[in-house]
PDB file of N, CA and C in Angstrom:
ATOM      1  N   UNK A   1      65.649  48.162  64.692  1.00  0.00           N
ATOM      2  CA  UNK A   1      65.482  48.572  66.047  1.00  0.00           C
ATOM      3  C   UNK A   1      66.856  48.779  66.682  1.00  0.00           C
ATOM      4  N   UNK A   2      66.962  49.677  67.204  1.00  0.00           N
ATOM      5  CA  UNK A   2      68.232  50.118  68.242  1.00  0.00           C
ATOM      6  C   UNK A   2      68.181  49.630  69.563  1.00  0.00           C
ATOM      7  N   UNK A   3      69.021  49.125  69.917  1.00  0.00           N
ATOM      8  CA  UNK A   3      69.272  48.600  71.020  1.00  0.00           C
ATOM      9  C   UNK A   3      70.301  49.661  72.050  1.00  0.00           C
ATOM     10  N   UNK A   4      69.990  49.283  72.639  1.00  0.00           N
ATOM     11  CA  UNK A   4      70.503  50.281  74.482  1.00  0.00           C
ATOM     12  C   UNK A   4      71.628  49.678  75.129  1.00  0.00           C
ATOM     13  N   UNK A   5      73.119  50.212  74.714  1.00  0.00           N
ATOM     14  CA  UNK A   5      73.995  49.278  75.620  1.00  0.00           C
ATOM     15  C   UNK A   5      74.422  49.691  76.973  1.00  0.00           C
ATOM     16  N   UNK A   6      74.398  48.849  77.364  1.00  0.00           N
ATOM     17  CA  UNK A   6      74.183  48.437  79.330  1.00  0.00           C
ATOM     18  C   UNK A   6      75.414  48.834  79.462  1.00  0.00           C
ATOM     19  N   UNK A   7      75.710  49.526  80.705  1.00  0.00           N
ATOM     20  CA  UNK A   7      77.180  50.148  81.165  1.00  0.00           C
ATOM     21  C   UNK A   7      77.950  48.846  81.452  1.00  0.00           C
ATOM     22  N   UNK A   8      77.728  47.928  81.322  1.00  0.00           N
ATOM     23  CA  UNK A   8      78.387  46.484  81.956  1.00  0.00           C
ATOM     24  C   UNK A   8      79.049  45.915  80.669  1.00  0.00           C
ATOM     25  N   UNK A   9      78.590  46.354  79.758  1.00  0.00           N
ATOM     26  CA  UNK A   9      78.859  45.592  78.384  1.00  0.00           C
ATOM     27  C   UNK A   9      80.151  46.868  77.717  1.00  0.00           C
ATOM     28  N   UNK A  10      81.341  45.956  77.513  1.00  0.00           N
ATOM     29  CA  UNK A  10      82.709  46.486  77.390  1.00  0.00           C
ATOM     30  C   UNK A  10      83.121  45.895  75.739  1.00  0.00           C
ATOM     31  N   UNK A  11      83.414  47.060  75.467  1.00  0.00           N
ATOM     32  CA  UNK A  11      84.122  46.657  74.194  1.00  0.00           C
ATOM     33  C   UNK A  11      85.780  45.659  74.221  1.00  0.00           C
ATOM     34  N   UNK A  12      86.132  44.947  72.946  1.00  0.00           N
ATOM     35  CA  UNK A  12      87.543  44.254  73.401  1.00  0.00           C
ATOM     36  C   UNK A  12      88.502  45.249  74.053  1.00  0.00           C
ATOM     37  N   UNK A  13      88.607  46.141  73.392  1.00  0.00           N
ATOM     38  CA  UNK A  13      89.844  46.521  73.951  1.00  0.00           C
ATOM     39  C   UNK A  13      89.584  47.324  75.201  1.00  0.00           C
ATOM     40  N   UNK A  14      88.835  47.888  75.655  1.00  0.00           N
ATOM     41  CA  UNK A  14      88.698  47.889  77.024  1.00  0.00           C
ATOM     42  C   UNK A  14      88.883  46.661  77.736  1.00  0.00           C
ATOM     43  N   UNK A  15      88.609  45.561  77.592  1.00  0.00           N
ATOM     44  CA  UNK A  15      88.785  44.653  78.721  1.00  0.00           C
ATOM     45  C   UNK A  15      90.305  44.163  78.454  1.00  0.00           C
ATOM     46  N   UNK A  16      91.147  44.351  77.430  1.00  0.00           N
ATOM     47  CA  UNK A  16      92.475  44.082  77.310  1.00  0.00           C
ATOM     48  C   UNK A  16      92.743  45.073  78.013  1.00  0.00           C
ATOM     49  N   UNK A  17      93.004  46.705  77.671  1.00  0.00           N
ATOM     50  CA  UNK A  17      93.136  47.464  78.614  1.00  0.00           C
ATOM     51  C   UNK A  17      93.057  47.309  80.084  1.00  0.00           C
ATOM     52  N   UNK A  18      91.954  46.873  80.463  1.00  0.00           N
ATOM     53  CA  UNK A  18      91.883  46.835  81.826  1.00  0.00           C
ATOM     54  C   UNK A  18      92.987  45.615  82.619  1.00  0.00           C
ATOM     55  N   UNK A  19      92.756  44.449  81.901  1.00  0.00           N
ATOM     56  CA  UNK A  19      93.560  43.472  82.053  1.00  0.00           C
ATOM     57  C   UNK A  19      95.088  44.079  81.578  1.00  0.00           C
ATOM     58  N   UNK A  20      95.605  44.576  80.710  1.00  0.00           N
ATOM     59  CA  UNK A  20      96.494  45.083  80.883  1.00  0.00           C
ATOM     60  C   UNK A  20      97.535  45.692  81.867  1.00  0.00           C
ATOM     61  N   UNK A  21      96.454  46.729  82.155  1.00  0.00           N
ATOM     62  CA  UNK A  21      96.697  47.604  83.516  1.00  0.00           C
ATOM     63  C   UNK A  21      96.705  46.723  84.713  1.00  0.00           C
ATOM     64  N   UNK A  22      96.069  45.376  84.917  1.00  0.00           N
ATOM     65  CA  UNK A  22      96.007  44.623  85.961  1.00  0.00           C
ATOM     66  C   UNK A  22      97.461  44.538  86.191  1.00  0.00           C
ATOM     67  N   UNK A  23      97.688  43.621  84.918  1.00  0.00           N
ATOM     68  CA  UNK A  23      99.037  42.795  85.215  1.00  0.00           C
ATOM     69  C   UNK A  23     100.271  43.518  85.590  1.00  0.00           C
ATOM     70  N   UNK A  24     100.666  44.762  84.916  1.00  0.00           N
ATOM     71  CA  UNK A  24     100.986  45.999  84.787  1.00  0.00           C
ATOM     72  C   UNK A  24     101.342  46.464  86.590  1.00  0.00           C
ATOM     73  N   UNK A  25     100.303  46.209  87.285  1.00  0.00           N
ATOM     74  CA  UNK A  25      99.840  46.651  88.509  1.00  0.00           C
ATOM     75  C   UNK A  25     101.065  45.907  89.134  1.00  0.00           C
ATOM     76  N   UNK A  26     100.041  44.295  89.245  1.00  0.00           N
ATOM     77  CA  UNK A  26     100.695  43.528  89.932  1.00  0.00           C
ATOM     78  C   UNK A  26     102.026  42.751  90.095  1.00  0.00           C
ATOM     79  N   UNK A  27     102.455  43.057  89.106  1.00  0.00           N
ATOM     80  CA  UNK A  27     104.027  42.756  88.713  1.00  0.00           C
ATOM     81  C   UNK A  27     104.466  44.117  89.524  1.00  0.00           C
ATOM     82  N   UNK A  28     104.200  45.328  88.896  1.00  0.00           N
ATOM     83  CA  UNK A  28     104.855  46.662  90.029  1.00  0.00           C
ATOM     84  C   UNK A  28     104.898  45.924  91.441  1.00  0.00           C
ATOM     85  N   UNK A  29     103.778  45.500  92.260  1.00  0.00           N
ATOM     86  CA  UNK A  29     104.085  45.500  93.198  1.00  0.00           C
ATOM     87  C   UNK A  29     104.851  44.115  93.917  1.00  0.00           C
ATOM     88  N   UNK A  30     104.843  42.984  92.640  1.00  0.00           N
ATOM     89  CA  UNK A  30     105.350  41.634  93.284  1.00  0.00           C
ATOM     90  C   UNK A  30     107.180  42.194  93.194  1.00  0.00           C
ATOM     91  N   UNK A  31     107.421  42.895  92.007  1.00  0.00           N
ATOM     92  CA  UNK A  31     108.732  43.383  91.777  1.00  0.00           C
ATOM     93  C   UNK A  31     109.131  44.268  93.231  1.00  0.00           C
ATOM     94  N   UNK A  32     108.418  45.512  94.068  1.00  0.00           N
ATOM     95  CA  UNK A  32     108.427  46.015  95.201  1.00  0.00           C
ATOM     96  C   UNK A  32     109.057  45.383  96.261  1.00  0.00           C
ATOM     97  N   UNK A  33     107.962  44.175  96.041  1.00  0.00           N
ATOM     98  CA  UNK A  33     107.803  43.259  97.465  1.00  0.00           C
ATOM     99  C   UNK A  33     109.326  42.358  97.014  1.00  0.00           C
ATOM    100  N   UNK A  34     109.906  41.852  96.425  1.00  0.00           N
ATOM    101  CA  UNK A  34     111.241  41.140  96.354  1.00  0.00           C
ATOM    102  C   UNK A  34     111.961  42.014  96.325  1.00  0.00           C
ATOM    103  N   UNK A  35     111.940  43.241  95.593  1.00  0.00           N
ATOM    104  CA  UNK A  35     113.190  43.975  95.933  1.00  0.00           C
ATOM    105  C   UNK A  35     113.502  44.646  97.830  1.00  0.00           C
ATOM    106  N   UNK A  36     111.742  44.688  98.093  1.00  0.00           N
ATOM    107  CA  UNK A  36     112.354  45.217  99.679  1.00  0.00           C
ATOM    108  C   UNK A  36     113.237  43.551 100.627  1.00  0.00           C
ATOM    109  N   UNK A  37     112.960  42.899 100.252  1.00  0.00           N
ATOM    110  CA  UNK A  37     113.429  41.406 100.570  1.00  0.00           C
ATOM    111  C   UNK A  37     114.280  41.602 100.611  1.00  0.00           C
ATOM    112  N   UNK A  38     115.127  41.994  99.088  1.00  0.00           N
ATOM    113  CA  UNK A  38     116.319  41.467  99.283  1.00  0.00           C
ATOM    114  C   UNK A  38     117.590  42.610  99.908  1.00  0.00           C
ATOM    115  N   UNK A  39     116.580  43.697  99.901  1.00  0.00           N
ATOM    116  CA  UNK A  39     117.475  44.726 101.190  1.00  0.00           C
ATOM    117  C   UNK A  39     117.308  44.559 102.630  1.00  0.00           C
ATOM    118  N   UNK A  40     116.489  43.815 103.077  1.00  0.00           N
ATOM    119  CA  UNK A  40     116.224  43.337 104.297  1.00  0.00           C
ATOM    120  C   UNK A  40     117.013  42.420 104.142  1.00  0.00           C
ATOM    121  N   UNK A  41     117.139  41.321 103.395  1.00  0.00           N
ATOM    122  CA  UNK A  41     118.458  40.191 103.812  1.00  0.00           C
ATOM    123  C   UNK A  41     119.498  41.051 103.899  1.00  0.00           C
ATOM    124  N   UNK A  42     119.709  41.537 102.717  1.00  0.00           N
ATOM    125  CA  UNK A  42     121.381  42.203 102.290  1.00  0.00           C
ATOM    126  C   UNK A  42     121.725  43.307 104.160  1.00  0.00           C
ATOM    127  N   UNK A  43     120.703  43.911 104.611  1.00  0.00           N
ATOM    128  CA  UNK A  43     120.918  44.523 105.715  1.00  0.00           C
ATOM    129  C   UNK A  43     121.249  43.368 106.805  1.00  0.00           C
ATOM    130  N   UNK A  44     120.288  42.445 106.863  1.00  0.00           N
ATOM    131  CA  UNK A  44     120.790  41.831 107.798  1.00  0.00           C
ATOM    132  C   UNK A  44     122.017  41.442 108.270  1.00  0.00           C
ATOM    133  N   UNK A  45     122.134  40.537 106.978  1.00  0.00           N
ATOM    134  CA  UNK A  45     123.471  39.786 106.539  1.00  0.00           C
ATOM    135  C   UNK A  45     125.113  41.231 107.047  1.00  0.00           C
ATOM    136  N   UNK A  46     124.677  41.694 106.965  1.00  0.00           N
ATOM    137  CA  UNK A  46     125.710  43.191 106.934  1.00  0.00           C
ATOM    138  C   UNK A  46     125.811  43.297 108.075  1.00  0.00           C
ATOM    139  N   UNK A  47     124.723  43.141 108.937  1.00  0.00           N
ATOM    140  CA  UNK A  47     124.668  43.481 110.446  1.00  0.00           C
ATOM    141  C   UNK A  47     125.494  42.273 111.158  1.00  0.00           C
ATOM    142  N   UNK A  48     125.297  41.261 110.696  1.00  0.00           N
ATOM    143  CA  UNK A  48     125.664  39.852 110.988  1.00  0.00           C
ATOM    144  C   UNK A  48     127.418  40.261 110.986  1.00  0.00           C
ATOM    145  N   UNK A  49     127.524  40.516 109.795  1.00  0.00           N
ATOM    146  CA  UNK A  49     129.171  40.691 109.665  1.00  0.00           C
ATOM    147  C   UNK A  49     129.704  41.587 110.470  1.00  0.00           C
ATOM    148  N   UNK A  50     129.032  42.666 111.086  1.00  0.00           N
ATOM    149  CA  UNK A  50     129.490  43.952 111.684  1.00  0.00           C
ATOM    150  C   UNK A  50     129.267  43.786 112.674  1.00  0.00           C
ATOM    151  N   UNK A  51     128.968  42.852 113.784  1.00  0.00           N
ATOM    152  CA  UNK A  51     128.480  42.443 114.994  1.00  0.00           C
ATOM    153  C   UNK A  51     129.506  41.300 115.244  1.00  0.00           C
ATOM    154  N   UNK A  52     130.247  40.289 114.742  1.00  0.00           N
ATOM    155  CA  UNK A  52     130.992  39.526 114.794  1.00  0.00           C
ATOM    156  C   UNK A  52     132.157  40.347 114.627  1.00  0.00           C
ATOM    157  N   UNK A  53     132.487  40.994 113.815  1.00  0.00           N
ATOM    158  CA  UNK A  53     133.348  41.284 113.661  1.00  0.00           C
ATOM    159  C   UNK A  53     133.815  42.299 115.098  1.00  0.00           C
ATOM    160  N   UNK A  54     132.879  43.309 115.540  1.00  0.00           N
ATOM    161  CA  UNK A  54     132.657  44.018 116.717  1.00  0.00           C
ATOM    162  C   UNK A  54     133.248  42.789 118.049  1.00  0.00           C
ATOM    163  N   UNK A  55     132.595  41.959 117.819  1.00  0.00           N
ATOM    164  CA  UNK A  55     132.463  40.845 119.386  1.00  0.00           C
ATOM    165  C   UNK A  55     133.865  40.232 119.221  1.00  0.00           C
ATOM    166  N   UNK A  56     134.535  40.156 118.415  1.00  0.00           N
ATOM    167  CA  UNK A  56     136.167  39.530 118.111  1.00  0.00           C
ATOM    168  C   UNK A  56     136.537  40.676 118.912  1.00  0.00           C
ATOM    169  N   UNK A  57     136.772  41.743 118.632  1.00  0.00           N
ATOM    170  CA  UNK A  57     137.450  43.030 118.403  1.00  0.00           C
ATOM    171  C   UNK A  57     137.240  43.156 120.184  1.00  0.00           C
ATOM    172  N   UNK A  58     135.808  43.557 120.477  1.00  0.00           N
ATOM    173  CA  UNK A  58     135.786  43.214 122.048  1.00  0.00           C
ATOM    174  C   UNK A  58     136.422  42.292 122.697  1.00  0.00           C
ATOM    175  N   UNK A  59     136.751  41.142 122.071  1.00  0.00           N
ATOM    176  CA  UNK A  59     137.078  39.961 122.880  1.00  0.00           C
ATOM    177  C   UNK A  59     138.540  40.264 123.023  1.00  0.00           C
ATOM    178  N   UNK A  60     139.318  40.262 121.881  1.00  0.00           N
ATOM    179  CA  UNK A  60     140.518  40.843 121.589  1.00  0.00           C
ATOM    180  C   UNK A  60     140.899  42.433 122.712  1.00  0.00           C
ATOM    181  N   UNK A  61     140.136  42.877 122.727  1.00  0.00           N
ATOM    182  CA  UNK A  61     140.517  44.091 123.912  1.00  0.00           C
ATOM    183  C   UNK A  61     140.051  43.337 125.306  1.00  0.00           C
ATOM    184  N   UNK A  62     139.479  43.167 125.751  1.00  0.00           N
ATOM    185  CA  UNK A  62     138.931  42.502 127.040  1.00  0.00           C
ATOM    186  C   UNK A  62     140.242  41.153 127.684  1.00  0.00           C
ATOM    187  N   UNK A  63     140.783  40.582 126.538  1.00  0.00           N
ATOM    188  CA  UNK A  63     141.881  39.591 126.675  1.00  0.00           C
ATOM    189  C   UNK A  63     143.292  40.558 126.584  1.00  0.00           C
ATOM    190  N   UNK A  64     143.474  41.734 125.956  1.00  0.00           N
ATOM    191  CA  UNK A  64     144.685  42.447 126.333  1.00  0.00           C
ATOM    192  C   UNK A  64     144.320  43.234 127.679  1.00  0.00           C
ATOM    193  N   UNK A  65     143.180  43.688 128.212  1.00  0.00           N
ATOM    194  CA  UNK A  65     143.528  44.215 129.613  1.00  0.00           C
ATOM    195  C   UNK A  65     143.240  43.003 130.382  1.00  0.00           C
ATOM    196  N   UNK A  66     142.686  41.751 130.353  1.00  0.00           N
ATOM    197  CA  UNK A  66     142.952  40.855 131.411  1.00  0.00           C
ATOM    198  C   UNK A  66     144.443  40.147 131.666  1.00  0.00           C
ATOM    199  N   UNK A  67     144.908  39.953 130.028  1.00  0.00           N
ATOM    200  CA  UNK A  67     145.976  38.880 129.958  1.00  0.00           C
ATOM    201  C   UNK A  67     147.065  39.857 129.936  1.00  0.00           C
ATOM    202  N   UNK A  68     147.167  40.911 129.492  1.00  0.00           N
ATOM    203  CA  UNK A  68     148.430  42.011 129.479  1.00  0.00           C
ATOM    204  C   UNK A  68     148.906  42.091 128.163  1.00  0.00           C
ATOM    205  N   UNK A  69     148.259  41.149 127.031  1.00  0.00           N
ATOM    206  CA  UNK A  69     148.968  41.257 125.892  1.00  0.00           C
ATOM    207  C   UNK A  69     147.550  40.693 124.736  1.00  0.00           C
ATOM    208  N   UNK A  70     147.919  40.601 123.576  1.00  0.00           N
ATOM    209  CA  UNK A  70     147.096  40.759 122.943  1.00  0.00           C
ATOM    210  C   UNK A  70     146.951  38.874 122.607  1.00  0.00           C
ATOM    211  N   UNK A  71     145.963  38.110 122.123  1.00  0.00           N
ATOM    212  CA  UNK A  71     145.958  36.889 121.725  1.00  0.00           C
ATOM    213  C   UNK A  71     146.623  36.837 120.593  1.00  0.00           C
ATOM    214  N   UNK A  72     147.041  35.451 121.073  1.00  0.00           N
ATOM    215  CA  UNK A  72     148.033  35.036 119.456  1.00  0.00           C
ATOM    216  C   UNK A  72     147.499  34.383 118.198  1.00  0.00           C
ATOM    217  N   UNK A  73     146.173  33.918 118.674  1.00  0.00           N
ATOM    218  CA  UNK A  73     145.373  33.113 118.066  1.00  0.00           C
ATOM    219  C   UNK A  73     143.724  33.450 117.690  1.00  0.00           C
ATOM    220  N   UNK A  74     143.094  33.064 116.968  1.00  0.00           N
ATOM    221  CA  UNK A  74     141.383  33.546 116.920  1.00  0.00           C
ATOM    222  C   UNK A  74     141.094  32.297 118.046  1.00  0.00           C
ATOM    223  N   UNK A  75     141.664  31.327 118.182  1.00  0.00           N
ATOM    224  CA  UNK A  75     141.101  29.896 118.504  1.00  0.00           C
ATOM    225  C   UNK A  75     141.497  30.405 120.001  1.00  0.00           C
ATOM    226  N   UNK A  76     142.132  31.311 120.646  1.00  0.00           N
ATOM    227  CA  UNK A  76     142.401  31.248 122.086  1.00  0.00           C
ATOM    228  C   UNK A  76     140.868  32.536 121.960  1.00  0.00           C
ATOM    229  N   UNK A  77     140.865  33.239 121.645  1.00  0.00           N
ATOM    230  CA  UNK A  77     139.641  34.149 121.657  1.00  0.00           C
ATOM    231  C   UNK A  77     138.045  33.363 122.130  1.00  0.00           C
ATOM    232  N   UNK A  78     138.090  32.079 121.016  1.00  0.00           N
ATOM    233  CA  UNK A  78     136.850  31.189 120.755  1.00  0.00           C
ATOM    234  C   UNK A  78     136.576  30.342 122.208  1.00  0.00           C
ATOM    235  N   UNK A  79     137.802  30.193 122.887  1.00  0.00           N
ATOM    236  CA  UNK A  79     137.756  29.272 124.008  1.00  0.00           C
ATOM    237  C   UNK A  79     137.822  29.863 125.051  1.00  0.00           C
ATOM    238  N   UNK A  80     138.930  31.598 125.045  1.00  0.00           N
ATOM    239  CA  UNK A  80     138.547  31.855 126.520  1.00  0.00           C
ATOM    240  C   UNK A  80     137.855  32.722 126.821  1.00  0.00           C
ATOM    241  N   UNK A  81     137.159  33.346 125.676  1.00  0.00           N
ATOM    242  CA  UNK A  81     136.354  34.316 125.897  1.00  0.00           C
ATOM    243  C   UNK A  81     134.594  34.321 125.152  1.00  0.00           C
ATOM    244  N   UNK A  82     134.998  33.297 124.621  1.00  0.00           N
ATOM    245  CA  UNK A  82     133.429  32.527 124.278  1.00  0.00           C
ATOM    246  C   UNK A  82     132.747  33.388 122.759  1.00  0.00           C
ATOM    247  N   UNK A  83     133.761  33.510 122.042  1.00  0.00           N
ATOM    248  CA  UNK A  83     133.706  33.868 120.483  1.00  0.00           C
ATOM    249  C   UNK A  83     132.841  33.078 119.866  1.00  0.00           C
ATOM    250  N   UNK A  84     132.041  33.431 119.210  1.00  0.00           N
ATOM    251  CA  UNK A  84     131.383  31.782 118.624  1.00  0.00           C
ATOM    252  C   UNK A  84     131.157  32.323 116.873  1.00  0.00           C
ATOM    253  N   UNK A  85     132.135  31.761 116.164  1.00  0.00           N
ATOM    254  CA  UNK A  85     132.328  32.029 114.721  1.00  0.00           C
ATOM    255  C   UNK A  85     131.521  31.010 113.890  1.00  0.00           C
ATOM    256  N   UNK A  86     130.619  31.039 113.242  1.00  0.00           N
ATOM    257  CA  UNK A  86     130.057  30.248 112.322  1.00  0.00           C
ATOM    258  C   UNK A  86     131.034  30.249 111.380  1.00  0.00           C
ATOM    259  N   UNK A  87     131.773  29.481 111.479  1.00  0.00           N
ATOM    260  CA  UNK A  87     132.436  29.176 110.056  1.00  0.00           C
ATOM    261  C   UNK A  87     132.017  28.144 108.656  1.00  0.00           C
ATOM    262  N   UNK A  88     130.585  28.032 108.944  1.00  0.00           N
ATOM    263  CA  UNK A  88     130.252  27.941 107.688  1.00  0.00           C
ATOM    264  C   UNK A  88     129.399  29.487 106.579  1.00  0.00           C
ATOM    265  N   UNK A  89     129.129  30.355 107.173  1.00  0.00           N
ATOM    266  CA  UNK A  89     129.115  31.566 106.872  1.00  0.00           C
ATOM    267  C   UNK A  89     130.382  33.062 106.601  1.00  0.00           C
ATOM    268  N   UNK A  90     131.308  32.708 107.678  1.00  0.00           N
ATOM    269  CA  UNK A  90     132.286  33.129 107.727  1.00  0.00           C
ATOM    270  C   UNK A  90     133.913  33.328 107.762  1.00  0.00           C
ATOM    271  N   UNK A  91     134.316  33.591 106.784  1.00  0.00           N
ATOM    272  CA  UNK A  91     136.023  33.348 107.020  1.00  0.00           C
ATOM    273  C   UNK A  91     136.574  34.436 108.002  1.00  0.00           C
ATOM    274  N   UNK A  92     137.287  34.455 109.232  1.00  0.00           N
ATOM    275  CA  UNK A  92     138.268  35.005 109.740  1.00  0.00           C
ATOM    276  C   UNK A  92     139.482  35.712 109.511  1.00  0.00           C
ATOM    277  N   UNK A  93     140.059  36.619 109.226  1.00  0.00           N
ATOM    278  CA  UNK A  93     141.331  36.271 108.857  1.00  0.00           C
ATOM    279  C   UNK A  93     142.121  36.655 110.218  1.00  0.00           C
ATOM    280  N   UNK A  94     142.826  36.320 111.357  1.00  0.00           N
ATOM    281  CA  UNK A  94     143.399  37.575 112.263  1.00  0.00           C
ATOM    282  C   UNK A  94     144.954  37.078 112.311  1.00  0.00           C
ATOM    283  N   UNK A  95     145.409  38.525 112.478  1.00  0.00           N
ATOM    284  CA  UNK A  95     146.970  38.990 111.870  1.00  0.00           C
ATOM    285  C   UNK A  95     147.283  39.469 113.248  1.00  0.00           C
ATOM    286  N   UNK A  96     147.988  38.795 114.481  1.00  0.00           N
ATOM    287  CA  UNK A  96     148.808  39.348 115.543  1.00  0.00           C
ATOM    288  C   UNK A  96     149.860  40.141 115.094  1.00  0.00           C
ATOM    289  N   UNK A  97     150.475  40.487 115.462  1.00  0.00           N
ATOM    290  CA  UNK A  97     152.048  41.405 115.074  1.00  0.00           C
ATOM    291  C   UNK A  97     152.772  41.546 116.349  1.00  0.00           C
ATOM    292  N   UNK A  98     152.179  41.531 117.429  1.00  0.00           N
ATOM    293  CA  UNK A  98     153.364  41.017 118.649  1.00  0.00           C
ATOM    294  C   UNK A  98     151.902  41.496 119.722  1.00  0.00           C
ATOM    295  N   UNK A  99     153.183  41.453 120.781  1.00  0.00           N
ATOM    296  CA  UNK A  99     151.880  41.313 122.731  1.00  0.00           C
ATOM    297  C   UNK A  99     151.500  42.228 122.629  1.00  0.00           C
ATOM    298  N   UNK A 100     151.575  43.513 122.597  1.00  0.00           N
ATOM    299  CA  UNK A 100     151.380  44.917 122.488  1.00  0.00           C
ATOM    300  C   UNK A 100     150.798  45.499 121.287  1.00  0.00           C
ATOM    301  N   UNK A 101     150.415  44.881 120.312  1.00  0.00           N
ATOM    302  CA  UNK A 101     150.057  45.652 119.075  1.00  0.00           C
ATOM    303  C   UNK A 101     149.212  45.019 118.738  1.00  0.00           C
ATOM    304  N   UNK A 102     147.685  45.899 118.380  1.00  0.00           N
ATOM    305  CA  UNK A 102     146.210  45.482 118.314  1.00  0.00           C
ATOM    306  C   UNK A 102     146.217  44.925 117.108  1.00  0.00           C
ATOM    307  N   UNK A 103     145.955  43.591 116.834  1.00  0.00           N
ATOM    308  CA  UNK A 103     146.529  42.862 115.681  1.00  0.00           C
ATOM    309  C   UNK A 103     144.806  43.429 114.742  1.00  0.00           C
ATOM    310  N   UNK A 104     145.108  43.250 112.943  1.00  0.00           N
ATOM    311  CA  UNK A 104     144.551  42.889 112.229  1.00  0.00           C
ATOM    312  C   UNK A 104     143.314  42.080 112.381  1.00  0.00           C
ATOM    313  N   UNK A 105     142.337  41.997 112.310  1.00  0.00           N
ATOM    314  CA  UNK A 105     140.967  41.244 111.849  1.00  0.00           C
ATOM    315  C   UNK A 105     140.392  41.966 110.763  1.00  0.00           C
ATOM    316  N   UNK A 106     139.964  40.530 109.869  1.00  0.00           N
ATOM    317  CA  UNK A 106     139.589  40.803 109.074  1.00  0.00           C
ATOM    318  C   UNK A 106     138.062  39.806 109.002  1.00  0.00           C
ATOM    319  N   UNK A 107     136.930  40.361 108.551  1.00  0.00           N
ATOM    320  CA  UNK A 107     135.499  38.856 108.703  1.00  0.00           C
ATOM    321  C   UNK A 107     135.369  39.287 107.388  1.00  0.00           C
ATOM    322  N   UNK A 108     135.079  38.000 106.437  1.00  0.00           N
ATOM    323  CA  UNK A 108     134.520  37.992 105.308  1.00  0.00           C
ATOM    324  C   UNK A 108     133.432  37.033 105.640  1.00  0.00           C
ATOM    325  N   UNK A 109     132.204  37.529 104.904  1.00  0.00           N
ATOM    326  CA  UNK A 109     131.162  36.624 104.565  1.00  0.00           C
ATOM    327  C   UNK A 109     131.310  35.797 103.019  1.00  0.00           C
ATOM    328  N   UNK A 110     131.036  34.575 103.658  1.00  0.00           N
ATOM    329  CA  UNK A 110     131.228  33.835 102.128  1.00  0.00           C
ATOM    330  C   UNK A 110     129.816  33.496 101.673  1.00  0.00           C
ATOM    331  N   UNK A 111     129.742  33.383 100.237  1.00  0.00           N
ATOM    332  CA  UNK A 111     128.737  33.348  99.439  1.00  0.00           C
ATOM    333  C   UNK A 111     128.064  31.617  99.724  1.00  0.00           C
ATOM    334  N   UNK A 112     126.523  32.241  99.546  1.00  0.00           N
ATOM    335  CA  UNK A 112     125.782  31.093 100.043  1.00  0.00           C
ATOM    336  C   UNK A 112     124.937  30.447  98.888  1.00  0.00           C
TER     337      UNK A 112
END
């Protein structure tokens, strides 16, 4: 007697196949989802550096047309003009060269 197979009833390798293609799937998209992550940090983090670095640079001009000359220090920036450097994220570097000459800054982000 012949029997009638039911559309429900799958041979092995179809259901490896299918399971295949699952995993296949979902790795594509868990791989997606961390890689957009880590351009959303990496952007952030970038913005972070380029916004500090900006607000020095402001502070540094705003203190040569109040004071007449340029700061000698990052630490006179931090106190009289309300700089606020995370220095556990960030190294500073700033390079005066005299009253009159828009000194050097440099912001590095350090590795976390």
């Amino acid at each position: 007697m012949r029997r009638n197979k039911s559309v429900f009833v799958r041979g092995t390798w179809d259901v490896v196949r299918v399971l295949a293609t699952t995993v296949i799937f979902t790795a594509l998209v868990v791989g997606m989802i961390i890689y957009a992550l880590h351009n959303t940090s990496r952007a952030s983090s970038d913005r972070g550096l380029r916004n500090l670095e900006d607000g020095i640079r402001r502070a540094v001009i705003a203190a040569y047309s109040i004071e007449g000359r340029y700061p000698h220090s990052i630490s006179h920036i931090e106190e009289k003009y309300g700089v606020f450097i995370d220095r556990t994220r960030y190294i500073v570097h700033y390079m005066p060269y005299g009253k009159n000459i828009m000194p050097k800054i440099i912001v590095i982000e350090l590795d976390s």
